[in-house]
Protein backbone atom coordinates (compact mmCIF):
# COMPACT_ATOMS: atom_id res chain seq x y z
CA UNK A 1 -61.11 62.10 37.75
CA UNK A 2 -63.13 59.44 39.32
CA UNK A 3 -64.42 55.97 38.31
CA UNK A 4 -68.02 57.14 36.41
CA UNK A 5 -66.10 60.15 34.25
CA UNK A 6 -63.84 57.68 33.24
CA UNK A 7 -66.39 54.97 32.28
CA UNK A 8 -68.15 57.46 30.49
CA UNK A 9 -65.27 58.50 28.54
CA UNK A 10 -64.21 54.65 27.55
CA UNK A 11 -67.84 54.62 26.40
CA UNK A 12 -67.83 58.01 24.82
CA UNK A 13 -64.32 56.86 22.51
CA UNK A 14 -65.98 53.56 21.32
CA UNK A 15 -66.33 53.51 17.12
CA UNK A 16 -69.45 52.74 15.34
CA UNK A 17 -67.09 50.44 13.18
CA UNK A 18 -65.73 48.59 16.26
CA UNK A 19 -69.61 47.44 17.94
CA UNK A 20 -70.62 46.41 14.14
CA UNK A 21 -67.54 44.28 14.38
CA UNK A 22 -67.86 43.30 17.42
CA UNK A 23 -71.54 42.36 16.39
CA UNK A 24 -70.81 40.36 13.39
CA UNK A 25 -70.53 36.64 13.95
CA UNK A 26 -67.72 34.53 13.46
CA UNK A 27 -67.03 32.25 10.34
CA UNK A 28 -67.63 28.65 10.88
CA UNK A 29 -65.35 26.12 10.41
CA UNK A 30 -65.55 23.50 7.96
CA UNK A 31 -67.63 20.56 9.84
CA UNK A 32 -66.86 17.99 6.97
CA UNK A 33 -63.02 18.79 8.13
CA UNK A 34 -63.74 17.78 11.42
CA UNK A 35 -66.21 14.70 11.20
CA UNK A 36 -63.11 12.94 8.58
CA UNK A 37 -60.96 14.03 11.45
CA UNK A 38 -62.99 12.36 13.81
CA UNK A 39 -63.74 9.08 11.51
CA UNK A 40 -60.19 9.15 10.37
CA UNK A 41 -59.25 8.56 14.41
CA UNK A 42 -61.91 5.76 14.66
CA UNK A 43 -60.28 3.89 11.66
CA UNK A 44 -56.59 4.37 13.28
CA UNK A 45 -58.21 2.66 16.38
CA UNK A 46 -59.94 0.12 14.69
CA UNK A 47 -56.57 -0.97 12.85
CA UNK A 48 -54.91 -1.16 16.18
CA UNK A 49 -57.70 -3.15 17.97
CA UNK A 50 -57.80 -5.59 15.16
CA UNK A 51 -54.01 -6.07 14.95
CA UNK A 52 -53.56 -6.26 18.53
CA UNK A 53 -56.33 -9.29 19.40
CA UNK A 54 -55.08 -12.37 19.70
CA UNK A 55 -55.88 -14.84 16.06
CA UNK A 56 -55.80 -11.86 14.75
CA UNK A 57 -53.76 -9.71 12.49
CA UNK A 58 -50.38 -9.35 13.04
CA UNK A 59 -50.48 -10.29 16.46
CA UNK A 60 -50.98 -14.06 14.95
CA UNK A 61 -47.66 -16.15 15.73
CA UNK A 62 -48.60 -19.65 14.74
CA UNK A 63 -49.11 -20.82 10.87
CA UNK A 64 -52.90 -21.54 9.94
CA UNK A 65 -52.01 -23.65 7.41
């Protein structure tokens, strides 16, 4: 058996019900889950930046008052 017979016989076995499968599209995800993800990471930053400056935060040694 050569090459093209079997080609033709992989083509020949494929199911209806596996191309309209193959043809439907994917769900979506959820793309409110990822822009909180997203925002949720720019807060954590934003925390961190703000305690790490110097007069600032946590970082603050000294007494202001």
């Amino acid at each position: 058996m050569n090459r093209e017979e079997e080609i033709k016989r992989w083509q020949a076995s494929i199911d209806d019900d596996l191309l309209e499968e193959a043809q439907r599209p994917l769900p979506r995800r959820n793309t409110a889950l990822r822009w909180g993800g997203l925002a949720a990471c720019l807060c954590a930053a934003a925390l961190a930046l703000a305690l790490a400056l110097p007069g600032h935060g946590a970082a603050e040694t000294e007494d202001c008052g």
